[in-house]
N, C-alpha and C. Protein backbone atom coordinates (compact mmCIF):
# COMPACT_ATOMS: atom_id res chain seq x y z
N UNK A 1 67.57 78.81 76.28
CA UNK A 1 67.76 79.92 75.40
C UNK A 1 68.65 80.95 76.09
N UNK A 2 69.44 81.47 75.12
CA UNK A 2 70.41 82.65 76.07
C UNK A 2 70.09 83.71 75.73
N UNK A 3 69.78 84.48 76.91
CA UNK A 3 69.21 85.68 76.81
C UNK A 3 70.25 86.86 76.59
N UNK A 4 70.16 87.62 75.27
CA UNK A 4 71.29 88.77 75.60
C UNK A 4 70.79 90.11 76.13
N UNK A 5 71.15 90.50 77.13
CA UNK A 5 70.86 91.97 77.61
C UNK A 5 72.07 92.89 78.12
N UNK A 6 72.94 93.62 77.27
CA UNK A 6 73.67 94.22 77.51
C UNK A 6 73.79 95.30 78.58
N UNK A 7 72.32 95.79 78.68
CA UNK A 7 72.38 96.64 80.00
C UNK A 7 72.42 96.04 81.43
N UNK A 8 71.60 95.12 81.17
CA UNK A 8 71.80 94.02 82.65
C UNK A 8 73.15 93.44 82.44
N UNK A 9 73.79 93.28 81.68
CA UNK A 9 75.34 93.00 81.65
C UNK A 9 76.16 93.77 82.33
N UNK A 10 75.98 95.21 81.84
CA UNK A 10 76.71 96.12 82.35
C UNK A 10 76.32 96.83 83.62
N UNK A 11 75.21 96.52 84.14
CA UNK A 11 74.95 96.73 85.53
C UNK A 11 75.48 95.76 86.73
N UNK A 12 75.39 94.08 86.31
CA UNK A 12 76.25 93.17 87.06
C UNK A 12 77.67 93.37 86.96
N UNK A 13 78.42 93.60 85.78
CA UNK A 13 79.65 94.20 86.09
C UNK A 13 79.84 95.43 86.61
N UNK A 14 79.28 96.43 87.17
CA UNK A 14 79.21 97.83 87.76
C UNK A 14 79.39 96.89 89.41
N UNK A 15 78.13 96.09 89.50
CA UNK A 15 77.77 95.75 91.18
C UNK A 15 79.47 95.05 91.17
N UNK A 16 79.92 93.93 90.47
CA UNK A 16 80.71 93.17 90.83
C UNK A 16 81.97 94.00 91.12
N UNK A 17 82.31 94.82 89.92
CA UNK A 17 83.62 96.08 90.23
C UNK A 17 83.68 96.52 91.14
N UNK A 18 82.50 97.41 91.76
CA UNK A 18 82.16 98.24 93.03
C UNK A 18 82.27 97.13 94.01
N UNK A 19 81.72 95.99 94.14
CA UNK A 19 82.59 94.86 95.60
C UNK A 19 84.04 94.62 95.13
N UNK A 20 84.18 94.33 94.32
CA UNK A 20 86.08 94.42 94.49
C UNK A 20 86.59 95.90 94.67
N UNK A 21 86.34 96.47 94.82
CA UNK A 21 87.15 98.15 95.17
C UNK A 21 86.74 97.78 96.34
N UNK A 22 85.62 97.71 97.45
CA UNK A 22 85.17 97.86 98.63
C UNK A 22 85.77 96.48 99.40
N UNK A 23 86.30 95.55 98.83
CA UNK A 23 87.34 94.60 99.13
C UNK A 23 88.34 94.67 99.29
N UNK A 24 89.07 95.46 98.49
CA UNK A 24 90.24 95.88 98.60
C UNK A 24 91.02 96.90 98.47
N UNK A 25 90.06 97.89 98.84
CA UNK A 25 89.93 99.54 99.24
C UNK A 25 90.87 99.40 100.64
N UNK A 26 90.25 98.55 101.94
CA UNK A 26 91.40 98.35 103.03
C UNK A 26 92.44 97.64 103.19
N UNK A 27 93.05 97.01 102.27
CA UNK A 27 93.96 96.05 102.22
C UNK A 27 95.25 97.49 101.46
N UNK A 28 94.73 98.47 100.21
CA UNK A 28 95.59 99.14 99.99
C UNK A 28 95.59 99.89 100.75
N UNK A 29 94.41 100.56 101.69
CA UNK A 29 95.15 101.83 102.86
C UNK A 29 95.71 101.49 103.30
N UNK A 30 95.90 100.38 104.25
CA UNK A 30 97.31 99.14 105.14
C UNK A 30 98.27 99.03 104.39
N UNK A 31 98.68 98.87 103.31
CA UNK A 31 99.45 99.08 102.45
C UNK A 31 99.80 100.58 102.36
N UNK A 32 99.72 101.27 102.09
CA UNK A 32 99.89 102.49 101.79
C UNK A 32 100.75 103.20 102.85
N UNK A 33 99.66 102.94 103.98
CA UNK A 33 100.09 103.80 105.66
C UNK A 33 101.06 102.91 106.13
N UNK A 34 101.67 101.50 105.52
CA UNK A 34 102.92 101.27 106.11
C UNK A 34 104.32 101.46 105.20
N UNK A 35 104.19 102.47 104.16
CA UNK A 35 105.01 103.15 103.65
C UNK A 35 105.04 104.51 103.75
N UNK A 36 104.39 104.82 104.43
CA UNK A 36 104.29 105.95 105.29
C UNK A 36 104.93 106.73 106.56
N UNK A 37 105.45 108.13 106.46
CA UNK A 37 105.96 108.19 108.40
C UNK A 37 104.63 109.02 108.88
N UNK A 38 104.65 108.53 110.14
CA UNK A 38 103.93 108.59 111.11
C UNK A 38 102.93 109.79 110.75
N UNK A 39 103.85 110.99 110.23
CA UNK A 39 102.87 113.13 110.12
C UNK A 39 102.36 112.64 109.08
N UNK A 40 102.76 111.87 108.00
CA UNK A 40 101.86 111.29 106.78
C UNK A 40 100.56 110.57 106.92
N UNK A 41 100.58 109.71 107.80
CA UNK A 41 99.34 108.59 108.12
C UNK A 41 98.47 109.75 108.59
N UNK A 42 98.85 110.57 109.65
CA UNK A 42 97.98 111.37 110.89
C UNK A 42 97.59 112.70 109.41
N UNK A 43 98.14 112.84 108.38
CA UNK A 43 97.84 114.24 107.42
C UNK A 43 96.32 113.86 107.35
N UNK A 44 95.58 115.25 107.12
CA UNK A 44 93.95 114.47 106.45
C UNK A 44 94.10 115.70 105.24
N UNK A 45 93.54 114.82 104.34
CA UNK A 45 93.70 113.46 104.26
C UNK A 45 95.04 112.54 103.84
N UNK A 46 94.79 111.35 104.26
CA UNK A 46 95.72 110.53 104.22
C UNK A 46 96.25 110.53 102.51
N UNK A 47 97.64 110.61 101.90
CA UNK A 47 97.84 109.92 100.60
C UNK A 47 97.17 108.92 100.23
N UNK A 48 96.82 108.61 98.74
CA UNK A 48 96.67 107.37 98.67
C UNK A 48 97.25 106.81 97.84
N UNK A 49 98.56 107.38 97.82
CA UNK A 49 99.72 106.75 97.08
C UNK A 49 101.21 106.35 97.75
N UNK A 50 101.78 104.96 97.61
CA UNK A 50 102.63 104.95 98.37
C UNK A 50 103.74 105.67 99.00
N UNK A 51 104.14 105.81 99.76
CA UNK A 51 105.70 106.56 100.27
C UNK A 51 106.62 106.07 100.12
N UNK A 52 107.72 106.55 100.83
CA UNK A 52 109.14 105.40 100.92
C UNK A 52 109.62 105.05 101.73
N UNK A 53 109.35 104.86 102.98
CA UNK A 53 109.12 104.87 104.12
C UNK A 53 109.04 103.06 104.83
N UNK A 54 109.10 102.59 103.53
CA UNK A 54 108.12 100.80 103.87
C UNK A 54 109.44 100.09 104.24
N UNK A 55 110.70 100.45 104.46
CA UNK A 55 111.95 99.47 105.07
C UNK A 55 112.58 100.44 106.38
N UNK A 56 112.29 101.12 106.47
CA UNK A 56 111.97 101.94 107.39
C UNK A 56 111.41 101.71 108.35
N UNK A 57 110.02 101.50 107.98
CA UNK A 57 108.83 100.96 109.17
C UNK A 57 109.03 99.22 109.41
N UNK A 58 109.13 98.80 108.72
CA UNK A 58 109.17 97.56 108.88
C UNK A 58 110.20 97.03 109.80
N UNK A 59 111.71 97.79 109.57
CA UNK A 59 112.93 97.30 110.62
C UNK A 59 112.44 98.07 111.86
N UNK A 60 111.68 99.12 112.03
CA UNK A 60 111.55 99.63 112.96
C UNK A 60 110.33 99.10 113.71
N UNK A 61 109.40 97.96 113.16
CA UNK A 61 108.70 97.08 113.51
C UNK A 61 109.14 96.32 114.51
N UNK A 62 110.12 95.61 113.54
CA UNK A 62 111.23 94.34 113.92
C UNK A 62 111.86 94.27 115.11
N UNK A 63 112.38 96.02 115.30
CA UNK A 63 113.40 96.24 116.14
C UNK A 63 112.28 96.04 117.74
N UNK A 64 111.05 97.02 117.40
CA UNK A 64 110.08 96.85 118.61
C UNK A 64 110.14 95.80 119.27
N UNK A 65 109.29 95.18 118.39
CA UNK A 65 109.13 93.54 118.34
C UNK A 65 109.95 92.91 119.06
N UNK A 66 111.02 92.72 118.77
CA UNK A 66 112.49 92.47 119.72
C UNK A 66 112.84 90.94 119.09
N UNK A 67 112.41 91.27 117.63
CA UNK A 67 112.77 90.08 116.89
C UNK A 67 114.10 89.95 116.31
N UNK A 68 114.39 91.21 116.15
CA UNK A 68 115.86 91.47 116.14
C UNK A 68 116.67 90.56 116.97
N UNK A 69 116.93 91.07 118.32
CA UNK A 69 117.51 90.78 119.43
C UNK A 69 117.18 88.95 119.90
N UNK A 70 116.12 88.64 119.39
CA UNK A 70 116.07 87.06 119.41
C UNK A 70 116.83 86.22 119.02
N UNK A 71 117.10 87.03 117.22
CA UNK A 71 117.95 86.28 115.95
C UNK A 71 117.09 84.98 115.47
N UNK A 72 115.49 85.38 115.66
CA UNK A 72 114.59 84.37 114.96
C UNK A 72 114.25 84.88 113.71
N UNK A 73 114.86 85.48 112.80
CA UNK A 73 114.23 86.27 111.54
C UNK A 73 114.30 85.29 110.71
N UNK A 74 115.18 84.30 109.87
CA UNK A 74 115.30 83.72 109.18
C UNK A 74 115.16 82.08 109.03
N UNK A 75 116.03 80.95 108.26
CA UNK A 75 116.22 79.62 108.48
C UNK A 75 115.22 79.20 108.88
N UNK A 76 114.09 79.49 108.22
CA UNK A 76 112.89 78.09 108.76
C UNK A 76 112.65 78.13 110.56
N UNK A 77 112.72 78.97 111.51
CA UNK A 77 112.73 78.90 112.60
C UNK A 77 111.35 79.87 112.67
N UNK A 78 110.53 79.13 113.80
CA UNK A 78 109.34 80.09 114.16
C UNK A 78 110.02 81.77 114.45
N UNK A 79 109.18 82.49 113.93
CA UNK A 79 109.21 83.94 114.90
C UNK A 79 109.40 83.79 116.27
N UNK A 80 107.82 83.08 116.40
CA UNK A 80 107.30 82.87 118.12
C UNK A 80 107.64 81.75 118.81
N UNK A 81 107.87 81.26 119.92
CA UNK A 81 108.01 79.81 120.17
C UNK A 81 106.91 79.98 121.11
N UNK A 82 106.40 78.95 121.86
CA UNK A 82 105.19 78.51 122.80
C UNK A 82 105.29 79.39 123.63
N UNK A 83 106.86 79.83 124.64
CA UNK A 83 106.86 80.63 125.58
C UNK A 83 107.10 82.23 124.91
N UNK A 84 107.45 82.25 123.88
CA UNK A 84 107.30 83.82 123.68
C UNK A 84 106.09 84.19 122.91
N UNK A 85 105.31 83.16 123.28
CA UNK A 85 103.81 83.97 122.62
C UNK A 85 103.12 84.77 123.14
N UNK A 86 102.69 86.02 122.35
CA UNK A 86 102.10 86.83 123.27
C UNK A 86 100.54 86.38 123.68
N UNK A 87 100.27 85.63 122.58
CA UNK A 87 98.31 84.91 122.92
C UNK A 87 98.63 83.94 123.68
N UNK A 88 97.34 84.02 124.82
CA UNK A 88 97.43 82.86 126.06
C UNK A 88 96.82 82.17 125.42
N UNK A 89 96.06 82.07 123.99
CA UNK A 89 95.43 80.97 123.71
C UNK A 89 96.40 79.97 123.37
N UNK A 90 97.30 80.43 122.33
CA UNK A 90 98.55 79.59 121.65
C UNK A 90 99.06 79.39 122.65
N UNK A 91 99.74 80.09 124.03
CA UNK A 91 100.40 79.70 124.67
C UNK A 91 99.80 77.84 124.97
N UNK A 92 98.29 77.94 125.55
CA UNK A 92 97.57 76.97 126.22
C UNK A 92 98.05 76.05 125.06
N UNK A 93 97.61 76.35 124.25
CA UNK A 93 97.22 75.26 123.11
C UNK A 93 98.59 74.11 122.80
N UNK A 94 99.84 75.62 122.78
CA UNK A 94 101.10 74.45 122.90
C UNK A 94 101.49 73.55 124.18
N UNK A 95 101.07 74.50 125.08
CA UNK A 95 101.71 73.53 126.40
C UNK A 95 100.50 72.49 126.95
N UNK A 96 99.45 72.58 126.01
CA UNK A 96 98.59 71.30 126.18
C UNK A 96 98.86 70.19 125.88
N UNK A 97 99.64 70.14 125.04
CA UNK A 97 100.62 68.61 124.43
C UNK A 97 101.53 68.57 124.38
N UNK A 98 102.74 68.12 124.26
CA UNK A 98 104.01 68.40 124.59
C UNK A 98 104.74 69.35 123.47
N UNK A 99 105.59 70.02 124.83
CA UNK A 99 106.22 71.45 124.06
C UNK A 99 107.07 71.02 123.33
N UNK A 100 107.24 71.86 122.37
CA UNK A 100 108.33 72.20 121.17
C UNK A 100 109.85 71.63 121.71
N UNK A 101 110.39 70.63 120.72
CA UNK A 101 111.97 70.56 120.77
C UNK A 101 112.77 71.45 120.67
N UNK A 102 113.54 72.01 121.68
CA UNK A 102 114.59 73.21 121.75
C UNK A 102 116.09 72.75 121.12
């Protein structure tokens, strides 16, 4: 038999809404604060609407990174290779079996 109860309806959709906001409540601040400059992120409170700032931060990521200066950005080529990894785990893990074709 199917039971109809509209208030217990609308209380499981309340619980279920409220876990998707609390799911992805931190996925949009990370979002947000990387369209952001720097006096923006540090303001309290923080926006919680995007900036313009997001190609900005990102080349200025890049440039850190020194992914630039590699010329690994594009064509199907790793970012990282075995020896420029910064995790000693990956490092181990590749040079446990034979390394990558150069």
């Amino acid at each position: 038999m199917i039971e109809r109860t509209p208030i217990l309806n609308a209380v499981t959709h309340v619980i279920l809404l409220s876990g998707v906001v609390l799911a992805v409540l931190p996925l949009w601040l990370v979002f947000v604060a990387s369209t952001l400059t720097l006096a923006e992120v540090n303001a309290v409170p923080m926006p919680m609407l995007p900036g313009g700032s997001l190609w900005n931060n990102v080349t200025e990521a890049w440039a850190r990174a020194g992914l630039r200066k590699r010329g690994k950005t594009v064509g199907g080529r790793a970012l990282f290779s075995c020896r420029d990894s910064a995790r000693p785990s990956l490092y181990v893990m590749c040079h446990r079996h034979r390394p990558f074709p150069r």
